[in-house]
PDB file of N, CA and C in Angstrom:
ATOM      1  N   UNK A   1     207.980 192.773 213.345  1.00  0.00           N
ATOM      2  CA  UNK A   1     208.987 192.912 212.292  1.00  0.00           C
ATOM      3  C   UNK A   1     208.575 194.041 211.351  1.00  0.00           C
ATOM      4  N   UNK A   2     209.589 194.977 211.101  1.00  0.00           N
ATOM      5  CA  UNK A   2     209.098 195.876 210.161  1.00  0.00           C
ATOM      6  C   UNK A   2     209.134 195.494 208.526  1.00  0.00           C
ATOM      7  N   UNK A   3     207.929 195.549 208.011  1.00  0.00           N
ATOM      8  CA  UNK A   3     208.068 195.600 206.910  1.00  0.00           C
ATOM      9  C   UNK A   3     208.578 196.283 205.333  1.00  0.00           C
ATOM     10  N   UNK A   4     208.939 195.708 204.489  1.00  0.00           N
ATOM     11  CA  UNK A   4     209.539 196.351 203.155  1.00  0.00           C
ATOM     12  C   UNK A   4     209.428 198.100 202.826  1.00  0.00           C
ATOM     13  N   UNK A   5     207.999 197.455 202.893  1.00  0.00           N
ATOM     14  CA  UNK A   5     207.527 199.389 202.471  1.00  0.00           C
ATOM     15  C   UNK A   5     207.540 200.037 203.536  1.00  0.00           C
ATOM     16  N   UNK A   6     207.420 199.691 205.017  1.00  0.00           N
ATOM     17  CA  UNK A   6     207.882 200.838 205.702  1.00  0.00           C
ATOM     18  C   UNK A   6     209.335 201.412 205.789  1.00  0.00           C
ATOM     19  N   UNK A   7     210.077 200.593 205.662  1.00  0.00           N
ATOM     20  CA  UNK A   7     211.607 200.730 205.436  1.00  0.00           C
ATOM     21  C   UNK A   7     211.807 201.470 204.051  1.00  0.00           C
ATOM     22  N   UNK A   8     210.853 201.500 202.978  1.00  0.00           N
ATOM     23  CA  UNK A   8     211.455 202.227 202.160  1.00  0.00           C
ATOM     24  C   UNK A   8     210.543 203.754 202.495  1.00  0.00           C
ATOM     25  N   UNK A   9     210.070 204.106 203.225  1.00  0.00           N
ATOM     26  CA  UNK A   9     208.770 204.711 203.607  1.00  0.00           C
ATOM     27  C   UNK A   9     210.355 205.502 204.520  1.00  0.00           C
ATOM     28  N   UNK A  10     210.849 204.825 205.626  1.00  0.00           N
ATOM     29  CA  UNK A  10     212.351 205.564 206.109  1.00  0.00           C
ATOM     30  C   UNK A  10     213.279 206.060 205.950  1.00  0.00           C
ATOM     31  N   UNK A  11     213.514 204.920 204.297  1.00  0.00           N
ATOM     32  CA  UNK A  11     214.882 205.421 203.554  1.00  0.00           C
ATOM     33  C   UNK A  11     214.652 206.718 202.799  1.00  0.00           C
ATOM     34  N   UNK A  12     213.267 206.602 202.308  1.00  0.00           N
ATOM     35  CA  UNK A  12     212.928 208.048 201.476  1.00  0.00           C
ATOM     36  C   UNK A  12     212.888 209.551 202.451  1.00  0.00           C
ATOM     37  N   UNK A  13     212.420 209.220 203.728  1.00  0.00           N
ATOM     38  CA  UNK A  13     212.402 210.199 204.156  1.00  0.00           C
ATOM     39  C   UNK A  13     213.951 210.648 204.727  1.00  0.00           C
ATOM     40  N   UNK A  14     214.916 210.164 204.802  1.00  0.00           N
ATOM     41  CA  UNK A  14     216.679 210.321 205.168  1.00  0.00           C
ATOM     42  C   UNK A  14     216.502 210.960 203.940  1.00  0.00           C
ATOM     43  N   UNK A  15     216.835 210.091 202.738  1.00  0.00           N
ATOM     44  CA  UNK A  15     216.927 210.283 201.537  1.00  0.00           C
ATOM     45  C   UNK A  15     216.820 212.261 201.167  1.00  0.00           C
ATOM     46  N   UNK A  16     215.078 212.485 201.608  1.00  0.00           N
ATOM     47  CA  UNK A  16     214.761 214.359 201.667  1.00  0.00           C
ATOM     48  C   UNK A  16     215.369 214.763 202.624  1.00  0.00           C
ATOM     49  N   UNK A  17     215.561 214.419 203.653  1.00  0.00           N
ATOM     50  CA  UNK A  17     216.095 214.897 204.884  1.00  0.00           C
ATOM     51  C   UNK A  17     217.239 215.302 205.570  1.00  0.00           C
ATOM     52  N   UNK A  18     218.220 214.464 204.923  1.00  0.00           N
ATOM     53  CA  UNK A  18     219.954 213.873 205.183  1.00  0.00           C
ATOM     54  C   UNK A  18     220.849 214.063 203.686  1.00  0.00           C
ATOM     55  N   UNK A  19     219.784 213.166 202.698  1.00  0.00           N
ATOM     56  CA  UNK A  19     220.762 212.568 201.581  1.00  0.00           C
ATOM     57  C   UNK A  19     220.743 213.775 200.794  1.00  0.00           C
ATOM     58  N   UNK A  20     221.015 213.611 199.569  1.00  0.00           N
ATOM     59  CA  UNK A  20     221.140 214.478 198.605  1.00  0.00           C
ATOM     60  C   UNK A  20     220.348 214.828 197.612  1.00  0.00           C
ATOM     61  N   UNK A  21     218.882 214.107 198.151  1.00  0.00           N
ATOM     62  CA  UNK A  21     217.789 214.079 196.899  1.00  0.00           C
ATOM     63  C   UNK A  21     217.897 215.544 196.569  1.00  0.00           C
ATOM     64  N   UNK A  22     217.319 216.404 197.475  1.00  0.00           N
ATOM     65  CA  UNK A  22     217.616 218.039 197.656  1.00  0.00           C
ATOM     66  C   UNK A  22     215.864 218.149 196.985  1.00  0.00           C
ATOM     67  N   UNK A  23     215.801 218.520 195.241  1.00  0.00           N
ATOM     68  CA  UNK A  23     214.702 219.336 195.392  1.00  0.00           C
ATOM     69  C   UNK A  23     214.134 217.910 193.844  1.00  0.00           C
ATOM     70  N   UNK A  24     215.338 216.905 193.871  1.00  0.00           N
ATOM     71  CA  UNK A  24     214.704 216.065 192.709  1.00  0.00           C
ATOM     72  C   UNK A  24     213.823 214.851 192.939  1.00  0.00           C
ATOM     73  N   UNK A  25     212.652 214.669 192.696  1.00  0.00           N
ATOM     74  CA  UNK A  25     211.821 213.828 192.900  1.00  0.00           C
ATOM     75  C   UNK A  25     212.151 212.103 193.115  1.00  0.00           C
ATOM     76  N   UNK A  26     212.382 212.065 194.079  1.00  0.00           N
ATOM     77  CA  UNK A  26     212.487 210.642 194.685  1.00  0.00           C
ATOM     78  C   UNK A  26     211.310 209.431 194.938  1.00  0.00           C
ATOM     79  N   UNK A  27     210.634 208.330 194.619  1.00  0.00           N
ATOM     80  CA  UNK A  27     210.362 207.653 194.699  1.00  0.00           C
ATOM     81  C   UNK A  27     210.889 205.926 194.955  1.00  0.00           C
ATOM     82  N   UNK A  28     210.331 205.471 195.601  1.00  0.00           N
ATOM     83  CA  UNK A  28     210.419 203.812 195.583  1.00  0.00           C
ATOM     84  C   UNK A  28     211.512 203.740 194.835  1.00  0.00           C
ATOM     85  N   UNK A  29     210.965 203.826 193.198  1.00  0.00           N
ATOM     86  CA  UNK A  29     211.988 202.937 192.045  1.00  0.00           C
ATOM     87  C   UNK A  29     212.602 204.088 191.417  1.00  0.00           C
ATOM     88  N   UNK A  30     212.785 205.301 192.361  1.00  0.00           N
ATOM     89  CA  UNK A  30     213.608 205.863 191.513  1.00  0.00           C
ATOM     90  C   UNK A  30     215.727 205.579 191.496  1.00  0.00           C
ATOM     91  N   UNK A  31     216.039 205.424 190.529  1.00  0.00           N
ATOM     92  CA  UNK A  31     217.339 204.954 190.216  1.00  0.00           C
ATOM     93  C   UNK A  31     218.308 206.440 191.508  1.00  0.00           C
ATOM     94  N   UNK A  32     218.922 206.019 191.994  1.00  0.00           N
ATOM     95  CA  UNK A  32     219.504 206.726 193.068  1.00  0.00           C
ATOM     96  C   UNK A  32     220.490 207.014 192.827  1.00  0.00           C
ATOM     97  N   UNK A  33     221.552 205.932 192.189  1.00  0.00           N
ATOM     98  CA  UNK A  33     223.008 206.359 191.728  1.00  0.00           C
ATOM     99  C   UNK A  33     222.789 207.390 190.047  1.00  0.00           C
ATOM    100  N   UNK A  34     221.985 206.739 189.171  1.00  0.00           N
ATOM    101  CA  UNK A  34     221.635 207.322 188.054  1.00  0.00           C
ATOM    102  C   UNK A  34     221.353 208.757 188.196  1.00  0.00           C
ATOM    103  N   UNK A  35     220.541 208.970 189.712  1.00  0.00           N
ATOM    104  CA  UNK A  35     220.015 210.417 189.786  1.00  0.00           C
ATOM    105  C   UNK A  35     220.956 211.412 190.193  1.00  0.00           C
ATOM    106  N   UNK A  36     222.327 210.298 190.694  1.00  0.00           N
ATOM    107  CA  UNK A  36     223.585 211.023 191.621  1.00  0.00           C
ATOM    108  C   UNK A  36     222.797 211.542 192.920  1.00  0.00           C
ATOM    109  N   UNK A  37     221.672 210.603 193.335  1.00  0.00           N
ATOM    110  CA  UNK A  37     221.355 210.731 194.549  1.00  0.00           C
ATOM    111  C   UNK A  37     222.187 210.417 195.718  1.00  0.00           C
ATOM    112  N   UNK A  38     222.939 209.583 195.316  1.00  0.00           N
ATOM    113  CA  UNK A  38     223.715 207.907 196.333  1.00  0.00           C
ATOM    114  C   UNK A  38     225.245 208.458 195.784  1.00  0.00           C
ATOM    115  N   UNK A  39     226.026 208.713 196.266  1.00  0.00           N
ATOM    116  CA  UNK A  39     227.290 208.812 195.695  1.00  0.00           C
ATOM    117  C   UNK A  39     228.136 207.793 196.880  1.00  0.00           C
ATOM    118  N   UNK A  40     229.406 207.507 197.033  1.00  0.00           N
ATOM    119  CA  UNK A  40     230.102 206.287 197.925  1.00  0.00           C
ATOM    120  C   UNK A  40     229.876 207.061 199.242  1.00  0.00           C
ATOM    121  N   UNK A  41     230.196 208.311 199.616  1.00  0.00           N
ATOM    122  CA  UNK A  41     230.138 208.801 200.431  1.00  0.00           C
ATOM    123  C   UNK A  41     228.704 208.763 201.308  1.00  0.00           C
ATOM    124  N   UNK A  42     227.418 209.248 200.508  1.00  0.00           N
ATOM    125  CA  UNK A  42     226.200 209.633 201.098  1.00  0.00           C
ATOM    126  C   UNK A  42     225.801 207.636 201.401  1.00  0.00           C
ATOM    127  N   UNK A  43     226.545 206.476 200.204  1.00  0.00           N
ATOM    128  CA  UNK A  43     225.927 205.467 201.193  1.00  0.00           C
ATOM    129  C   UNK A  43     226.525 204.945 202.200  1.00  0.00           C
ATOM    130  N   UNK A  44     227.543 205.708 202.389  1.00  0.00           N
ATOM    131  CA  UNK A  44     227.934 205.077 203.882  1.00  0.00           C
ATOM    132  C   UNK A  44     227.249 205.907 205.049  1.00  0.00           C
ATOM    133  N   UNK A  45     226.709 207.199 204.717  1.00  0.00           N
ATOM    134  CA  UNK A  45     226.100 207.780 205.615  1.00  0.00           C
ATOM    135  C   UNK A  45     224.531 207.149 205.705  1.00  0.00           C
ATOM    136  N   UNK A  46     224.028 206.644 204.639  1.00  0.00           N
ATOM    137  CA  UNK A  46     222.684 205.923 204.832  1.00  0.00           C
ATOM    138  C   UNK A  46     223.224 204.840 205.299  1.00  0.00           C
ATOM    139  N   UNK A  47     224.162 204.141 205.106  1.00  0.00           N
ATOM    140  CA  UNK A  47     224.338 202.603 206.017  1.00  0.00           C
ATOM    141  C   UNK A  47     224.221 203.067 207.573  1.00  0.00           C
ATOM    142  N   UNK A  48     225.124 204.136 207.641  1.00  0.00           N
ATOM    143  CA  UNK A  48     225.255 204.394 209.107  1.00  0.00           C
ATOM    144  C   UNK A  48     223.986 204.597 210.142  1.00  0.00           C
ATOM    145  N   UNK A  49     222.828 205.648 209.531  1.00  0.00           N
ATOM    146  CA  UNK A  49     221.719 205.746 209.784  1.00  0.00           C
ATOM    147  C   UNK A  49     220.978 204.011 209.360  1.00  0.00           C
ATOM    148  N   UNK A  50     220.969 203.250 208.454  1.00  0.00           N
ATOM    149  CA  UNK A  50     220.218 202.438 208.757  1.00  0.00           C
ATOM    150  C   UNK A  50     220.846 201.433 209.955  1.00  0.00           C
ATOM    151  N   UNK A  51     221.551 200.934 209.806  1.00  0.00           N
ATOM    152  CA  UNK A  51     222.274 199.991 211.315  1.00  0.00           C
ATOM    153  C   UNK A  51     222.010 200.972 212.290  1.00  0.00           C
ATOM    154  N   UNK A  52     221.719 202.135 213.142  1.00  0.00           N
ATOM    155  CA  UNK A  52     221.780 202.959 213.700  1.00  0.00           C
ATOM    156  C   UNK A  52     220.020 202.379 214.253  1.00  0.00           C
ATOM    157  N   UNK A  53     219.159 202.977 213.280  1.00  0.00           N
ATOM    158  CA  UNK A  53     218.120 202.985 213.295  1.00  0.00           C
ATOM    159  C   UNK A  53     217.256 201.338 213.371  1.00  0.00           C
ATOM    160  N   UNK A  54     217.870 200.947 212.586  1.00  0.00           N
ATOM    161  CA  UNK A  54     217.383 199.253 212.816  1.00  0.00           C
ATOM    162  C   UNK A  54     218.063 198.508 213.594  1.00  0.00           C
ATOM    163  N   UNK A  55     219.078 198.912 214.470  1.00  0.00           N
ATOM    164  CA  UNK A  55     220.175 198.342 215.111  1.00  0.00           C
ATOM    165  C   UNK A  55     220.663 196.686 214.235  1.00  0.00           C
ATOM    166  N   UNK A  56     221.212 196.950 213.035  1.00  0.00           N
ATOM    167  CA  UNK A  56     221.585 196.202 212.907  1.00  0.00           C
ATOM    168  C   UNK A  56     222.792 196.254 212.213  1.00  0.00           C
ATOM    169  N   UNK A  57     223.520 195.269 211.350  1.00  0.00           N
ATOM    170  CA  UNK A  57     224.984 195.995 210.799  1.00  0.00           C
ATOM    171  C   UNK A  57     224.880 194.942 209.323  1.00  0.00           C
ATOM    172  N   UNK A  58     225.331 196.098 208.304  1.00  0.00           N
ATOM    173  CA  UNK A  58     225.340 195.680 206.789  1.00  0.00           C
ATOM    174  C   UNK A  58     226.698 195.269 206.969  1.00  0.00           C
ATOM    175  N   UNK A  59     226.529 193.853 205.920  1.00  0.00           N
ATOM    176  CA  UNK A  59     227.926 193.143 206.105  1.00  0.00           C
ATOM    177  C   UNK A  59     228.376 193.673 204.905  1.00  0.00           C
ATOM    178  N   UNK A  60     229.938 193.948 205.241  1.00  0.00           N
ATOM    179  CA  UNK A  60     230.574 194.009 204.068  1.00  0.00           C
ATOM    180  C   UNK A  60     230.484 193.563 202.630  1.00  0.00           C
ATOM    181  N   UNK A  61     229.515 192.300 202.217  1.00  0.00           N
ATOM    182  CA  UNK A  61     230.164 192.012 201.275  1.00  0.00           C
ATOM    183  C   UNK A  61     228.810 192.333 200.628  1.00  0.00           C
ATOM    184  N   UNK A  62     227.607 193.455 201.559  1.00  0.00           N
ATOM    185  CA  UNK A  62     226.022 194.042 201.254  1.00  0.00           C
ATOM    186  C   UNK A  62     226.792 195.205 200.848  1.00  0.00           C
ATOM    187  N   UNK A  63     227.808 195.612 200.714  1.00  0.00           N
ATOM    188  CA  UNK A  63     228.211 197.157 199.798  1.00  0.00           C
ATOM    189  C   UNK A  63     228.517 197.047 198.413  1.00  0.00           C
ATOM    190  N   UNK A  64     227.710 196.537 197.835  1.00  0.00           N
ATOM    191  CA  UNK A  64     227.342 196.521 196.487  1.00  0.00           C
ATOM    192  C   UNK A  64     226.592 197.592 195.273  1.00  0.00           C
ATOM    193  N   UNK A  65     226.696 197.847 194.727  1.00  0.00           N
ATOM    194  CA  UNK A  65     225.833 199.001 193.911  1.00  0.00           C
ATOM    195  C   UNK A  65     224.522 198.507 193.857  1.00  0.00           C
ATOM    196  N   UNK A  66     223.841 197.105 193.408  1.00  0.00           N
ATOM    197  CA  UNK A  66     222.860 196.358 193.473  1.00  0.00           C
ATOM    198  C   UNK A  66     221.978 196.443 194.771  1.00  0.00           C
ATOM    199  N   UNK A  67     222.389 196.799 195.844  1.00  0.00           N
ATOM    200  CA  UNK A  67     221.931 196.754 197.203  1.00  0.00           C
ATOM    201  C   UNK A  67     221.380 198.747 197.303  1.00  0.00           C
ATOM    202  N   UNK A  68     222.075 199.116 196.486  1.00  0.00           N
ATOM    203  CA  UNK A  68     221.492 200.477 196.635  1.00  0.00           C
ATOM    204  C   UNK A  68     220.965 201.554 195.755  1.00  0.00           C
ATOM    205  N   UNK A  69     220.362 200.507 194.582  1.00  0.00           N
ATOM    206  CA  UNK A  69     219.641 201.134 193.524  1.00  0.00           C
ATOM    207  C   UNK A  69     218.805 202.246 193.527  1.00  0.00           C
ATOM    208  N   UNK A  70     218.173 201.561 194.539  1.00  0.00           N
ATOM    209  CA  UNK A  70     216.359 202.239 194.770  1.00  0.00           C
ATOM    210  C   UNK A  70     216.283 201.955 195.972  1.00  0.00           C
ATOM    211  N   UNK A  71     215.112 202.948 196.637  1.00  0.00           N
ATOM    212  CA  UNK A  71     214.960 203.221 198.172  1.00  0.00           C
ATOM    213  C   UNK A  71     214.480 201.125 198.366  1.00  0.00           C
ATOM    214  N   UNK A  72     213.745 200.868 197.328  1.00  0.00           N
ATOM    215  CA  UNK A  72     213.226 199.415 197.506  1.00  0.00           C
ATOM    216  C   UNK A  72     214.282 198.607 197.409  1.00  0.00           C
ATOM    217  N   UNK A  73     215.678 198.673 197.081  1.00  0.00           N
ATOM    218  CA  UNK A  73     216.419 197.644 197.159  1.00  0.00           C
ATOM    219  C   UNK A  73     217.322 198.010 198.266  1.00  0.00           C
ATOM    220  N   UNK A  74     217.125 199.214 198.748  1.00  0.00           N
ATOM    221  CA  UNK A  74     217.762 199.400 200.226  1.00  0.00           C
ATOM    222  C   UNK A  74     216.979 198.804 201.088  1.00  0.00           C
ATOM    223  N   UNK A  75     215.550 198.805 201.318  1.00  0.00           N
ATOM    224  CA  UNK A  75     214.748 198.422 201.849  1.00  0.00           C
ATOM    225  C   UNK A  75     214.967 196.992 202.150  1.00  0.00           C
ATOM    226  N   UNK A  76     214.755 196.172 200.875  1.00  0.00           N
ATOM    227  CA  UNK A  76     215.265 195.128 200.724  1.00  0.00           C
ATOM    228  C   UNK A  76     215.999 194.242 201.275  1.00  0.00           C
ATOM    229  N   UNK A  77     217.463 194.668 201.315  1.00  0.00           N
ATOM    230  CA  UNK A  77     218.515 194.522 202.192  1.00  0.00           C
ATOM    231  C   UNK A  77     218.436 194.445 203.552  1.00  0.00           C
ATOM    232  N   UNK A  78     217.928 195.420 204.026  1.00  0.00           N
ATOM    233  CA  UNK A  78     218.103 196.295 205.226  1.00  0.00           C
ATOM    234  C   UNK A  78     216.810 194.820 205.906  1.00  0.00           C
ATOM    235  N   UNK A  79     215.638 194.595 205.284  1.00  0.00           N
ATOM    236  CA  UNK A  79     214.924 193.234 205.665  1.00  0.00           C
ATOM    237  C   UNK A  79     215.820 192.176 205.790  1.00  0.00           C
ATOM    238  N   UNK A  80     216.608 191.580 204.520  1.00  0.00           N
ATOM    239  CA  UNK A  80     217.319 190.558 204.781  1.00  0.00           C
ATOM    240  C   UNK A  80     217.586 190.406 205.890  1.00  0.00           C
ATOM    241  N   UNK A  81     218.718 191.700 206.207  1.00  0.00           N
ATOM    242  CA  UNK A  81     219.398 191.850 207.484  1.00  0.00           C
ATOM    243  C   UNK A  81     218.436 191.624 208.698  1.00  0.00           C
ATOM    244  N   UNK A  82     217.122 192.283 208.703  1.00  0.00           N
ATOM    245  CA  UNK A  82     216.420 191.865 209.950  1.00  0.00           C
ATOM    246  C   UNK A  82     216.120 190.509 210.055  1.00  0.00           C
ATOM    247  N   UNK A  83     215.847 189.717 209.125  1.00  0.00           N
ATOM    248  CA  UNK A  83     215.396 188.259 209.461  1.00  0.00           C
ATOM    249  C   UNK A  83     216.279 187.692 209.804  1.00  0.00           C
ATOM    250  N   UNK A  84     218.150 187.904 209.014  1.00  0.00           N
ATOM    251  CA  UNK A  84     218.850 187.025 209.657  1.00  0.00           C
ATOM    252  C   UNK A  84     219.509 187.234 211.187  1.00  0.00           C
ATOM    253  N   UNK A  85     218.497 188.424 211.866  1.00  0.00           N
ATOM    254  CA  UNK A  85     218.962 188.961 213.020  1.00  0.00           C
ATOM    255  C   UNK A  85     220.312 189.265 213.053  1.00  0.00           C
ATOM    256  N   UNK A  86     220.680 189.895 212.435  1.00  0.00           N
ATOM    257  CA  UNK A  86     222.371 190.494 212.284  1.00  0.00           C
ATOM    258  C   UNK A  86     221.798 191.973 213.140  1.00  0.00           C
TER     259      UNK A  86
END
């Protein structure tokens, strides 16, 4: 089972890679929507890459702002989802 911090250890690297961090310093707890890291658009493209990558699928009612604070509450989630084998 993969654990918390490696999943946020994944999301950060999309995050430089894919998302929109671009050249602003991203961490764990850094606020993502606050940073206008996360806009509606870029999290459906991180949902897509995480179900993709973890083969699993965020339920609708996980598209919450709360679920995508910080790379750790994506992380978060994205665990839930693995334990309840979704």
């Amino acid at each position: 089972m993969t654990g918390v911090s490696s999943i946020e250890q994944i999301v950060l690297e999309w995050l430089r890679e894919c998302g929109d961090a671009g050249n602003i310093p991203v961490d764990c707890e850094s606020n993502l929507i606050e940073l206008e890291v996360l806009d509606s658009f870029s999290i459906l493209q991180l949902v897509g890459f995480i179900e993709e990558r973890f083969e699993i699928v965020i339920a609708l009612e996980e598209f919450v702002p709360d679920n995508f604070v910080t790379p750790t509450t994506v992380a978060q989630t994205v665990a839930r989802r693995l334990r309840s084998g979704a």
